[in-house]
C-alpha atoms as a PDB file:
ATOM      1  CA  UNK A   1     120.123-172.070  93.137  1.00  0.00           C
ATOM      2  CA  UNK A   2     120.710-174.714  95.949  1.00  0.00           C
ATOM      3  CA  UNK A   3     124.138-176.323  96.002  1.00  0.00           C
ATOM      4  CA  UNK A   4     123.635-179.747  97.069  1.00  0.00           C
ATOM      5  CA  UNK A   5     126.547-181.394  99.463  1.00  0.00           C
ATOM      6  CA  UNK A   6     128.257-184.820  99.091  1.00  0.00           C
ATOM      7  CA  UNK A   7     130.545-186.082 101.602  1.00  0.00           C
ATOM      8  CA  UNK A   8     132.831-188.506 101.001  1.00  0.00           C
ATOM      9  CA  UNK A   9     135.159-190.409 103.718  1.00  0.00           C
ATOM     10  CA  UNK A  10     138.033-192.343 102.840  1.00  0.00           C
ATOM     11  CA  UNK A  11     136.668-192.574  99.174  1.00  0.00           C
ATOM     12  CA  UNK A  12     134.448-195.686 100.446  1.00  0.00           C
ATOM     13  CA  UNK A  13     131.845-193.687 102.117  1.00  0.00           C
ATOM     14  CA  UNK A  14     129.489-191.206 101.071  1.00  0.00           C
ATOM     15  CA  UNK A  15     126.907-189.226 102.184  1.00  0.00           C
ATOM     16  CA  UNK A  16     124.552-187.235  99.301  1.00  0.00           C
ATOM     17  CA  UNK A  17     120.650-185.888 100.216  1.00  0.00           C
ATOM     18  CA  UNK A  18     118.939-187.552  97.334  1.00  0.00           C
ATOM     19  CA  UNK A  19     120.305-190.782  97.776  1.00  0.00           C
ATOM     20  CA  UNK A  20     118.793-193.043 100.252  1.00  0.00           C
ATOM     21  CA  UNK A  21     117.385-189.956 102.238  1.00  0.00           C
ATOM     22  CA  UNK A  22     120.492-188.942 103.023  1.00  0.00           C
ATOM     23  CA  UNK A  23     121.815-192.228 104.407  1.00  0.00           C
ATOM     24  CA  UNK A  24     125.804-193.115 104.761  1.00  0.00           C
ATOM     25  CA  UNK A  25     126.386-195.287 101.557  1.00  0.00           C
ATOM     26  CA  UNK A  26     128.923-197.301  99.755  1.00  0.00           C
ATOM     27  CA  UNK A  27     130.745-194.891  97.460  1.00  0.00           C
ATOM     28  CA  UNK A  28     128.541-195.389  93.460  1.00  0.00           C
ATOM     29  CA  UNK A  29     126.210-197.951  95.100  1.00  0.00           C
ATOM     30  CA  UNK A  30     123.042-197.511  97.203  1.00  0.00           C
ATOM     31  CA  UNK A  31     123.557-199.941  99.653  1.00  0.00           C
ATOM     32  CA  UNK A  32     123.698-198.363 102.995  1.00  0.00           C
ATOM     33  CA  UNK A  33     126.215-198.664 105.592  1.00  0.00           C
ATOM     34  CA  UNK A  34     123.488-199.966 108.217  1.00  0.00           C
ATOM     35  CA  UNK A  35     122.468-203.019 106.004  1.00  0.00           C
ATOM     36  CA  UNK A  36     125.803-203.745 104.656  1.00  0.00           C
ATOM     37  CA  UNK A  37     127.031-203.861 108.348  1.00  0.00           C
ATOM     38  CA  UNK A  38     123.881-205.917 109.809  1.00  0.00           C
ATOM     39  CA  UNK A  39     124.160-208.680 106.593  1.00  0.00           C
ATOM     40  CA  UNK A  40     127.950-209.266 107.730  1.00  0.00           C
ATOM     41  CA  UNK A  41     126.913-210.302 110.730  1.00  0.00           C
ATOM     42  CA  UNK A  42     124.562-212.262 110.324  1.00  0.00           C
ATOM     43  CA  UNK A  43     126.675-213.829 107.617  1.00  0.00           C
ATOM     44  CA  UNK A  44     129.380-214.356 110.867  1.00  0.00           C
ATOM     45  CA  UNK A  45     131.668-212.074 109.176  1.00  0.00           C
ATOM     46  CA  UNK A  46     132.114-209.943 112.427  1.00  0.00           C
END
C-alpha cells in the first residue's frame, strides 16, 4: 500500500500528486498557484 503525501503551507497552499499533476494549489480548489498569480497581473493587481 502506497501512502500518498499532501503538503500544506500556511493552510492556503497545497501540494497533493493527483491533483493537477502535482502542481502547488489553492487549498480545496484546483486552481494553481501559477495561473492564479499570472491572472492578477494581468488584472494589475501586482
Amino acid at each position: 500500500m502506497n501512502a500518498i503525501a499532501s503538503y500544506y503551507f500556511n493552510d492556503r497552499i497545497s501540494i497533493h500528486p493527483d491533483i493537477c499533476n502535482g502542481k502547488p494549489t489553492l487549498r480545496g480548489k484546483r486552481i494553481t498557484l501559477s495561473s492564479f498569480s499570472e491572472r492578477t497581473r494581468s488584472a494589475g493587481f501586482i
